[in-house]
PDB file of N, CA and C in Angstrom:
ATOM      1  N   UNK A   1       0.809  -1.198   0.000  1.00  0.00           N
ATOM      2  CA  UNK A   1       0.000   0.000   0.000  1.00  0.00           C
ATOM      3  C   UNK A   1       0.850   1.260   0.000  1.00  0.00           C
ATOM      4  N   UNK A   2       2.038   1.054  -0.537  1.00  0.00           N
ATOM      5  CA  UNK A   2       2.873   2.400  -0.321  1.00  0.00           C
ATOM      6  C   UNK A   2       2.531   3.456  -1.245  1.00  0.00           C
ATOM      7  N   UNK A   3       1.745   3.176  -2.436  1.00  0.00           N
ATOM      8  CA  UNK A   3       1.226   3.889  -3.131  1.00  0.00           C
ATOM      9  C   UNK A   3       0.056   4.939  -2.843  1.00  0.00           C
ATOM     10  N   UNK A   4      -0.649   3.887  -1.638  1.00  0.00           N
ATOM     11  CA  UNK A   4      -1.822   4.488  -1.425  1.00  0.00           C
ATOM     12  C   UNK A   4      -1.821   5.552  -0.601  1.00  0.00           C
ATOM     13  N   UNK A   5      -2.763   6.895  -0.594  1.00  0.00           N
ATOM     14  CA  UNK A   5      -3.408   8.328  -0.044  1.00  0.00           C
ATOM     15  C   UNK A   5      -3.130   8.330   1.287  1.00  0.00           C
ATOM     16  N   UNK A   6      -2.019   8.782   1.894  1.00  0.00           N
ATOM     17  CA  UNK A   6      -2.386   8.503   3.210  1.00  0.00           C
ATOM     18  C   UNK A   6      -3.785   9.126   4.220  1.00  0.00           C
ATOM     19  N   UNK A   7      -4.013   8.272   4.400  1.00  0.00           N
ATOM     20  CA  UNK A   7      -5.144   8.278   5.341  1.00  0.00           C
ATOM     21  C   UNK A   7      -5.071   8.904   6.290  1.00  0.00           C
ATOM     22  N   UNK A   8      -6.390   9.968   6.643  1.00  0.00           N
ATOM     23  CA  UNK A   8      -6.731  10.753   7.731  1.00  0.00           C
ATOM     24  C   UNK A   8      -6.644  10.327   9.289  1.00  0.00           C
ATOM     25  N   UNK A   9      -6.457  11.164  10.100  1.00  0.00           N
ATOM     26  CA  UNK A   9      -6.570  10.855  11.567  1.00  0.00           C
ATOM     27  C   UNK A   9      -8.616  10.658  11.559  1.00  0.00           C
ATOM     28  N   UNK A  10      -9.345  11.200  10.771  1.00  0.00           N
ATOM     29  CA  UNK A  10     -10.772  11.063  10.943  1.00  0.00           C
ATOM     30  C   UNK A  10     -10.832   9.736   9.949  1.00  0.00           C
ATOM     31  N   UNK A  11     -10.507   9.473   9.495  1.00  0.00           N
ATOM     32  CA  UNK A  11     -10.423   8.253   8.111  1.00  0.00           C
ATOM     33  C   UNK A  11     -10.282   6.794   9.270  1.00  0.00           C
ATOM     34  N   UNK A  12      -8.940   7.118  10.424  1.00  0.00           N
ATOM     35  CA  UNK A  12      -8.679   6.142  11.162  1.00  0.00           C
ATOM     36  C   UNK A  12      -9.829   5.616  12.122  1.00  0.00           C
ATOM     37  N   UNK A  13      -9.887   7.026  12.257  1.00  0.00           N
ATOM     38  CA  UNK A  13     -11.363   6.826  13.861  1.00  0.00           C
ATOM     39  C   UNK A  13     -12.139   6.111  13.764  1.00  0.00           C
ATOM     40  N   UNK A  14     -12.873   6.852  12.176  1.00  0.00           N
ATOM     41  CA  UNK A  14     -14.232   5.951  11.499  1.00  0.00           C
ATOM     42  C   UNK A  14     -14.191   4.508  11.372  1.00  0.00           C
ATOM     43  N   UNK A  15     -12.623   4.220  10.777  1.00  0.00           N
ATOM     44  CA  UNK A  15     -12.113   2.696  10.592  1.00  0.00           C
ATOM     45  C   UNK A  15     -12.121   2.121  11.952  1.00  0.00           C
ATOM     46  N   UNK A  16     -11.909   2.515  12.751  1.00  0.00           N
ATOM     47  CA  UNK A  16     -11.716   1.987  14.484  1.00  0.00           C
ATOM     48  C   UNK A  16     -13.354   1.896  14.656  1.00  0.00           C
ATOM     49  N   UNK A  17     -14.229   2.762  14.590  1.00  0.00           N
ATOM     50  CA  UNK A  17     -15.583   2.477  14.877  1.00  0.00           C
ATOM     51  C   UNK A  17     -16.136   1.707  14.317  1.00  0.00           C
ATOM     52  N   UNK A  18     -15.765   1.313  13.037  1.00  0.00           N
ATOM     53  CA  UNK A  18     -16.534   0.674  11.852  1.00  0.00           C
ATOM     54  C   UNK A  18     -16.206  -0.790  12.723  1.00  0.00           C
ATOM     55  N   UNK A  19     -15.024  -0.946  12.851  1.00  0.00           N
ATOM     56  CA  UNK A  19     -14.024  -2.387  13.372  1.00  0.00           C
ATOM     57  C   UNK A  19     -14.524  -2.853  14.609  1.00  0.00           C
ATOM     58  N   UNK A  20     -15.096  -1.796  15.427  1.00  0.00           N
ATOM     59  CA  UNK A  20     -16.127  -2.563  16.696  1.00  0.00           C
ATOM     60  C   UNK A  20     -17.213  -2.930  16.152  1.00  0.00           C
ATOM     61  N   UNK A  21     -17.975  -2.696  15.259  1.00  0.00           N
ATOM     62  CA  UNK A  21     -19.263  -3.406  14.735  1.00  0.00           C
ATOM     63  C   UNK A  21     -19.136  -4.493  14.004  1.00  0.00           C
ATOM     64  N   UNK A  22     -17.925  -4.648  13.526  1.00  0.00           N
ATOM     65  CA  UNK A  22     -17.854  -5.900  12.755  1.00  0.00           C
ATOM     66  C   UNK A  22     -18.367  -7.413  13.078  1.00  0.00           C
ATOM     67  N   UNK A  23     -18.689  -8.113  12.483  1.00  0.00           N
ATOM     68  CA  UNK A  23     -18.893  -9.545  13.500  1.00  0.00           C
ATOM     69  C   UNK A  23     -18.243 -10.472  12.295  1.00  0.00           C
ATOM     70  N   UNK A  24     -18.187 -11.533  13.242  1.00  0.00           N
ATOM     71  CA  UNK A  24     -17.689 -12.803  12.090  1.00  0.00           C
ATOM     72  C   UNK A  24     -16.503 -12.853  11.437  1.00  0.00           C
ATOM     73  N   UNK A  25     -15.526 -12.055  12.096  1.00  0.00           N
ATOM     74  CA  UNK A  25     -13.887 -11.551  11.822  1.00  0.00           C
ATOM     75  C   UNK A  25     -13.255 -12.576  11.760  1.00  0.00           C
ATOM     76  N   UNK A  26     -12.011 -13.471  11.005  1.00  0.00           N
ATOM     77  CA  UNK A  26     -11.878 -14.280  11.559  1.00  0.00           C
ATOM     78  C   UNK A  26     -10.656 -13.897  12.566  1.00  0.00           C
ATOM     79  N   UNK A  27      -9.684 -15.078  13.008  1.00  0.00           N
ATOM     80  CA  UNK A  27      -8.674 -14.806  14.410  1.00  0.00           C
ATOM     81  C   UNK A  27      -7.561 -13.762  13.442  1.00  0.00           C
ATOM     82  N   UNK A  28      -7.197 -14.635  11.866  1.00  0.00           N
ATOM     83  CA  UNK A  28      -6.108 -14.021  11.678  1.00  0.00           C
ATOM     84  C   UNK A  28      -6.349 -12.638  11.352  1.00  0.00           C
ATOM     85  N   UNK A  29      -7.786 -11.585  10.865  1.00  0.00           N
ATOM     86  CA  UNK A  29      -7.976 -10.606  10.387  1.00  0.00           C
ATOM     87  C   UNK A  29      -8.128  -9.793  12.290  1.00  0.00           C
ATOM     88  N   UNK A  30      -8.344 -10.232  12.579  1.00  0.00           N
ATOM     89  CA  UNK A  30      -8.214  -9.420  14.305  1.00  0.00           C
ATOM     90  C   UNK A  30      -6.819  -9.134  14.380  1.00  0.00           C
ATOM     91  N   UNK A  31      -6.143 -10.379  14.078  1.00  0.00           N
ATOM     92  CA  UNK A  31      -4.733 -10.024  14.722  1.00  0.00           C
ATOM     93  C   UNK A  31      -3.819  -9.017  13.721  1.00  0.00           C
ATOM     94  N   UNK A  32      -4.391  -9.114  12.404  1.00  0.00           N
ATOM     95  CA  UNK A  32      -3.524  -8.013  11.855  1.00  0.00           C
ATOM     96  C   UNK A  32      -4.473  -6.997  12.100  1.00  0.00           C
ATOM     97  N   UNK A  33      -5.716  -6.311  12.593  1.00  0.00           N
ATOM     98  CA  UNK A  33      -6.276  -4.919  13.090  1.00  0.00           C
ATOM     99  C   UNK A  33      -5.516  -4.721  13.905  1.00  0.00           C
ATOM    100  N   UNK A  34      -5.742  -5.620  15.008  1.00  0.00           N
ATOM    101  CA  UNK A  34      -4.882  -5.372  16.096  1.00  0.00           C
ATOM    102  C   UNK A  34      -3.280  -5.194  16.348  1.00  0.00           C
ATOM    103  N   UNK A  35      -2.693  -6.040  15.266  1.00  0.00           N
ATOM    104  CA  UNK A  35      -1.088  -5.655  15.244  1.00  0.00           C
ATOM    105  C   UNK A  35      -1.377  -4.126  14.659  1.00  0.00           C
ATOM    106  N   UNK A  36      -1.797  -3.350  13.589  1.00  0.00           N
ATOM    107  CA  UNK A  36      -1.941  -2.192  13.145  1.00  0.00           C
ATOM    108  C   UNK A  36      -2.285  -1.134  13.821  1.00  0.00           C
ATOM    109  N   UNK A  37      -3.162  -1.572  14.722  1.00  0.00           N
ATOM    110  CA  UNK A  37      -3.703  -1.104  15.945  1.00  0.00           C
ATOM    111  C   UNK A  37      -2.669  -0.184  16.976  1.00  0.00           C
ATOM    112  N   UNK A  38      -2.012  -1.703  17.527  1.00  0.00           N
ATOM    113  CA  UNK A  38      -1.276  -1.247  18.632  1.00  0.00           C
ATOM    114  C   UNK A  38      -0.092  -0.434  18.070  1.00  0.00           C
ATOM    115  N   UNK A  39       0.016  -0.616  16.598  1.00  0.00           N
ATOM    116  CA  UNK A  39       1.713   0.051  16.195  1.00  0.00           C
ATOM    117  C   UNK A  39       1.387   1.260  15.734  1.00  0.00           C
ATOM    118  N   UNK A  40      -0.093   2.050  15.634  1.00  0.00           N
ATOM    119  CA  UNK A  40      -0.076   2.973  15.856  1.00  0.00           C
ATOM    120  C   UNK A  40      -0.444   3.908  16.820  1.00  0.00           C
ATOM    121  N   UNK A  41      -1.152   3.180  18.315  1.00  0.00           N
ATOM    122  CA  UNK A  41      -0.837   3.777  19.088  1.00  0.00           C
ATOM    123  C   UNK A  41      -0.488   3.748  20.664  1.00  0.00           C
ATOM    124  N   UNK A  42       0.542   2.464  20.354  1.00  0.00           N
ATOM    125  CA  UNK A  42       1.687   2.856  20.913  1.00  0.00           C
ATOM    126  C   UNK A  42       2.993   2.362  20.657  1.00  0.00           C
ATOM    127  N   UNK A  43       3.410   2.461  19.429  1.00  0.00           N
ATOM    128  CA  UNK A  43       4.776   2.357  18.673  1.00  0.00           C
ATOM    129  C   UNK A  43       5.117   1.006  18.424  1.00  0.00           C
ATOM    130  N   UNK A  44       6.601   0.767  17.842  1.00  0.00           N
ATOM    131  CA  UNK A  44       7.327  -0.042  17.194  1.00  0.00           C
ATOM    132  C   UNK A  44       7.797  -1.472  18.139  1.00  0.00           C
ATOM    133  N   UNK A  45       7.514  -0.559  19.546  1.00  0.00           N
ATOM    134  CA  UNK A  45       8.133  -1.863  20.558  1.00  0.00           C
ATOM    135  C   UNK A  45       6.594  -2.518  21.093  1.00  0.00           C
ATOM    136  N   UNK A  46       7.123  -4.086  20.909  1.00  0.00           N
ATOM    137  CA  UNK A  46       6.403  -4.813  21.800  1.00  0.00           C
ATOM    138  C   UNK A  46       6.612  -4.894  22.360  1.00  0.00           C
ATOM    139  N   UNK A  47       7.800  -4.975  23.053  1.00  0.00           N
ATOM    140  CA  UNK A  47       8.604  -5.472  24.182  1.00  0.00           C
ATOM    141  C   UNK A  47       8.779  -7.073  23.901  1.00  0.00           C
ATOM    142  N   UNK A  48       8.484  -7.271  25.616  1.00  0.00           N
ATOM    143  CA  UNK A  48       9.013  -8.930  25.732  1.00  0.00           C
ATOM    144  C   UNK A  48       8.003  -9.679  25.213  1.00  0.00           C
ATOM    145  N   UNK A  49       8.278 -10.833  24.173  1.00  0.00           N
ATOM    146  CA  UNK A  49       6.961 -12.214  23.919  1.00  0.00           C
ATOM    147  C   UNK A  49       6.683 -12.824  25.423  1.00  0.00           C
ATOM    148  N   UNK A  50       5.200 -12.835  25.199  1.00  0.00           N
ATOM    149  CA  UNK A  50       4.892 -13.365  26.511  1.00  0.00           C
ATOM    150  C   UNK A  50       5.112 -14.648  26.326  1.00  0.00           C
ATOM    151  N   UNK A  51       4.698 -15.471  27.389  1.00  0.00           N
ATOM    152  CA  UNK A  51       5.321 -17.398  27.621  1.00  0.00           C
ATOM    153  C   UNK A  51       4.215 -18.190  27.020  1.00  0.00           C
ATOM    154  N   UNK A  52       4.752 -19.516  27.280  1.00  0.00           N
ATOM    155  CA  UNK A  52       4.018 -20.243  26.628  1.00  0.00           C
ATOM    156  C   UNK A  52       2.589 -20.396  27.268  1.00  0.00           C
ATOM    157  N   UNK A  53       2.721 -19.748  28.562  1.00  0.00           N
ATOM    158  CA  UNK A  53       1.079 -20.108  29.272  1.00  0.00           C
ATOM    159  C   UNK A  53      -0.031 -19.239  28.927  1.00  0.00           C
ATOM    160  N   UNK A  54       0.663 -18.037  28.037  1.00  0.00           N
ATOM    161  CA  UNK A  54      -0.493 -17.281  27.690  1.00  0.00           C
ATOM    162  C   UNK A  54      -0.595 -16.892  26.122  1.00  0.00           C
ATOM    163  N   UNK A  55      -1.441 -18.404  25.484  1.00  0.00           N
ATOM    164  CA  UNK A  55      -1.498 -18.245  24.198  1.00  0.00           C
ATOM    165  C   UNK A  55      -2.101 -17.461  23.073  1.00  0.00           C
ATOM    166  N   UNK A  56      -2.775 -16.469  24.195  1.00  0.00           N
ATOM    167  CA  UNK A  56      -3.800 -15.310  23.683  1.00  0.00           C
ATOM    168  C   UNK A  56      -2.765 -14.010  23.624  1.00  0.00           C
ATOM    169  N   UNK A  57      -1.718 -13.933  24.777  1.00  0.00           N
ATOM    170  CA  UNK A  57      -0.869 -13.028  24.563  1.00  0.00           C
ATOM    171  C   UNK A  57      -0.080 -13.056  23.206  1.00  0.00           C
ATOM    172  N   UNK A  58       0.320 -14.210  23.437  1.00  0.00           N
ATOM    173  CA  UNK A  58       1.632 -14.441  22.314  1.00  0.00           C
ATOM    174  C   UNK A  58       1.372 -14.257  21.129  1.00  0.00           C
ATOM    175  N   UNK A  59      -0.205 -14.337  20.655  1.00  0.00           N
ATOM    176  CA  UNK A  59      -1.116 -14.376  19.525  1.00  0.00           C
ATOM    177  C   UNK A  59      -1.029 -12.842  19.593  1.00  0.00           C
ATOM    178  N   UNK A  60      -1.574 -12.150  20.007  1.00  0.00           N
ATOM    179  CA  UNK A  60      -1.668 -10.559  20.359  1.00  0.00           C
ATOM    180  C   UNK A  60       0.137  -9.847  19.966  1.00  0.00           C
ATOM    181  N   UNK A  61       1.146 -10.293  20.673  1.00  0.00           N
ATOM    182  CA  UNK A  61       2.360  -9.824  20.875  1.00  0.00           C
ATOM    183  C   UNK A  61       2.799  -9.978  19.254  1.00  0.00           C
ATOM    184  N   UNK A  62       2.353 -11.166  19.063  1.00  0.00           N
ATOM    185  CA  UNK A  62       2.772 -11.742  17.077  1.00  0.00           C
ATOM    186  C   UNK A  62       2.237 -10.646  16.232  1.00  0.00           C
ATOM    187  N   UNK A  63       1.498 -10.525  16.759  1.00  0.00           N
ATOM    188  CA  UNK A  63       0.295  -9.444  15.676  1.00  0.00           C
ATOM    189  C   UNK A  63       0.667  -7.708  15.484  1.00  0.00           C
ATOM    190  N   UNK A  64       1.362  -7.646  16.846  1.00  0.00           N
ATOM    191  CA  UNK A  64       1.635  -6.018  16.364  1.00  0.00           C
ATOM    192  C   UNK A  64       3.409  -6.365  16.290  1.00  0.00           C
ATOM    193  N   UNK A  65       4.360  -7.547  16.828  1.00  0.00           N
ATOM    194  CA  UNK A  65       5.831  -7.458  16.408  1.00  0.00           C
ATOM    195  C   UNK A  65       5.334  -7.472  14.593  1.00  0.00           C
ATOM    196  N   UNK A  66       4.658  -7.772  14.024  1.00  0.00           N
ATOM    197  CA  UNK A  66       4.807  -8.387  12.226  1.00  0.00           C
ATOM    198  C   UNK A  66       4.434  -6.680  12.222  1.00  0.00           C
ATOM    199  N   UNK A  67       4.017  -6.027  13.013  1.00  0.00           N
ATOM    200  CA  UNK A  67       4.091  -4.378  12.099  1.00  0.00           C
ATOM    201  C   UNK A  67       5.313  -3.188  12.800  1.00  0.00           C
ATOM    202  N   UNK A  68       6.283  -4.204  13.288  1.00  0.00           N
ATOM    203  CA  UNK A  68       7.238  -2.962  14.337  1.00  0.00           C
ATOM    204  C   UNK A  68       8.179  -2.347  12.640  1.00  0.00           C
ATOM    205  N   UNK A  69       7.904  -2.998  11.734  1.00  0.00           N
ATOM    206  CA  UNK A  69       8.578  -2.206  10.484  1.00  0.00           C
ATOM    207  C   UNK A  69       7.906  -1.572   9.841  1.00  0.00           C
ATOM    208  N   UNK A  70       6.544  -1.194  10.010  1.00  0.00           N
ATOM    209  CA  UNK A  70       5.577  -0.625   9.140  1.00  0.00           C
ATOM    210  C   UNK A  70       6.012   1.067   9.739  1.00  0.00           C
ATOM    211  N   UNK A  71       5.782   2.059   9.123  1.00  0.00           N
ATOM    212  CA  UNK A  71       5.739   3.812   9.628  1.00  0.00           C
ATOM    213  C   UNK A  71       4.389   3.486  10.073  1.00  0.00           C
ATOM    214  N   UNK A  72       4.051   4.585  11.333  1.00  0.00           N
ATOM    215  CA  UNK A  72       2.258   4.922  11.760  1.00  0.00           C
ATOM    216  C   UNK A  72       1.701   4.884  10.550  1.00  0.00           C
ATOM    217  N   UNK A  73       2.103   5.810   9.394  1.00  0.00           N
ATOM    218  CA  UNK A  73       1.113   6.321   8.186  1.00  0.00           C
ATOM    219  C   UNK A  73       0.900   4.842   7.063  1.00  0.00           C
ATOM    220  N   UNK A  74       1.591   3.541   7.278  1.00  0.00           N
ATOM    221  CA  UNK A  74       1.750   2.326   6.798  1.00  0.00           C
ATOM    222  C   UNK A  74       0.325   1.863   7.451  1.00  0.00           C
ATOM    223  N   UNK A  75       1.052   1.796   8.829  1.00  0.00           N
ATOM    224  CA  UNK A  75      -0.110   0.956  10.187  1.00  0.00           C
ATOM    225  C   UNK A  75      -1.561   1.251  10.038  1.00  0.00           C
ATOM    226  N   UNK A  76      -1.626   2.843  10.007  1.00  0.00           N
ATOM    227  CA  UNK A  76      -2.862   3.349   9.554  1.00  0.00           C
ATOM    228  C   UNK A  76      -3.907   2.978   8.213  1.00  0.00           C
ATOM    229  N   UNK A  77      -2.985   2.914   7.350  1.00  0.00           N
ATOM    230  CA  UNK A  77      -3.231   3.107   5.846  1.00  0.00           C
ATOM    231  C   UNK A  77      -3.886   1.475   5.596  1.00  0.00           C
ATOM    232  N   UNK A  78      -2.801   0.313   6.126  1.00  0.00           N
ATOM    233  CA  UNK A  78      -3.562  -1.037   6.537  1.00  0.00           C
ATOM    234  C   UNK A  78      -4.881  -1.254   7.016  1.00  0.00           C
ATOM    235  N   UNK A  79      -4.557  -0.689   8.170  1.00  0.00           N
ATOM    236  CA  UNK A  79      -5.945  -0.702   9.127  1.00  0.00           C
ATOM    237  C   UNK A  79      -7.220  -0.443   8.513  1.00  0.00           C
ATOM    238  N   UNK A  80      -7.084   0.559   7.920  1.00  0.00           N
ATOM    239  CA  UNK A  80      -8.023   1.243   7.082  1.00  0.00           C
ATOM    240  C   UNK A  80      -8.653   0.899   5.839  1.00  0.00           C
ATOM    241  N   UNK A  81      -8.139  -0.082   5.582  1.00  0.00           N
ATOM    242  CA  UNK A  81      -8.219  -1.001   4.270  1.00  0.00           C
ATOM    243  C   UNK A  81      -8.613  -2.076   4.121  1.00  0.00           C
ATOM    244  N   UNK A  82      -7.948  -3.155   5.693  1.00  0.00           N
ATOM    245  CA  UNK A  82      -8.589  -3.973   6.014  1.00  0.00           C
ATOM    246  C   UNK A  82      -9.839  -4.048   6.620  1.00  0.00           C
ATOM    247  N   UNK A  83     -10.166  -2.740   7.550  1.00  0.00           N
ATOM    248  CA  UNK A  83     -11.917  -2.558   7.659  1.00  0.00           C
ATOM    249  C   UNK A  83     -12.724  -2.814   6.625  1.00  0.00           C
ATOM    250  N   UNK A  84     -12.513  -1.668   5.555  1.00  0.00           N
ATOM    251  CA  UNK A  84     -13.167  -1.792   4.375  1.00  0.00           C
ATOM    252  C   UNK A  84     -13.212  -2.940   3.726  1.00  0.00           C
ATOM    253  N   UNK A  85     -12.365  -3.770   3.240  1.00  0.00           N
ATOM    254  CA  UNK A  85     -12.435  -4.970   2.742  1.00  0.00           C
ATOM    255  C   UNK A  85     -13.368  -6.099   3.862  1.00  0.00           C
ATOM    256  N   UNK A  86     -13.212  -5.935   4.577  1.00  0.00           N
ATOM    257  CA  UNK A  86     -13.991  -6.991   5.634  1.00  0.00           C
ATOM    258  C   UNK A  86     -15.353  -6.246   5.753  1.00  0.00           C
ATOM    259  N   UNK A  87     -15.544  -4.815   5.522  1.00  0.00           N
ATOM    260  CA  UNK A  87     -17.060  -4.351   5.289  1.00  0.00           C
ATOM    261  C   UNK A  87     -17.262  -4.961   4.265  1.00  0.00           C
ATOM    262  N   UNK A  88     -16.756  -5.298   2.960  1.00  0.00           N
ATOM    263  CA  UNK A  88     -17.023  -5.409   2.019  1.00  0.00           C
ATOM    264  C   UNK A  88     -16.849  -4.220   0.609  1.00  0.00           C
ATOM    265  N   UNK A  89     -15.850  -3.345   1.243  1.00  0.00           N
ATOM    266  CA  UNK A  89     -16.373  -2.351   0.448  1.00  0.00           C
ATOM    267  C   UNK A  89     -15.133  -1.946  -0.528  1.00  0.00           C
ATOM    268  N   UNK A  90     -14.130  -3.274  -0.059  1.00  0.00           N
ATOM    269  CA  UNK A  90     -13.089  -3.012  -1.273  1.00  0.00           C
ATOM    270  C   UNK A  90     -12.690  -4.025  -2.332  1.00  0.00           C
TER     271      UNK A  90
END
């Protein structure tokens, strides 16, 4: 998507609101919202992978380390795309 418009701070919101109404998501389209999510707001570090006892973490921690190379305006621009496509509208 490096081609694509970067996307508004109101473009994001709407995409964040749209993304709580969604239903029927599957695990892996959560975890890349959510990796996109967290890497734009609150940065590049995950920190530490959590352990093996918490397989919901580690799932979560996977999801935003696969975007610690993306820029915010990348993270965003994803996010925003993958709503729409899972609305249906791309």
């Amino acid at each position: 998507m490096a081609d694509a418009a970067p996307v508004s701070d109101e473009d994001f919101q709407a995409a964040c609101e749209a993304a709580r109404k969604l239903t029927g998501v599957s695990s892996d389209d959560q975890l890349v919202l959510y990796g996109n999510f967290k890497r734009i707001k609150s940065g590049a570090d995950a920190g530490a992978r959590p352990g093996l006892m918490d397989p919901k973490g580690r799932a979560k921690w996977d999801g935003w380390n696969a975007c610690k190379d993306k820029s915010e305006q990348e993270a965003k621009n994803d996010y925003v795309a993958r709503v729409k496509k899972l609305q249906g509208e791309a």
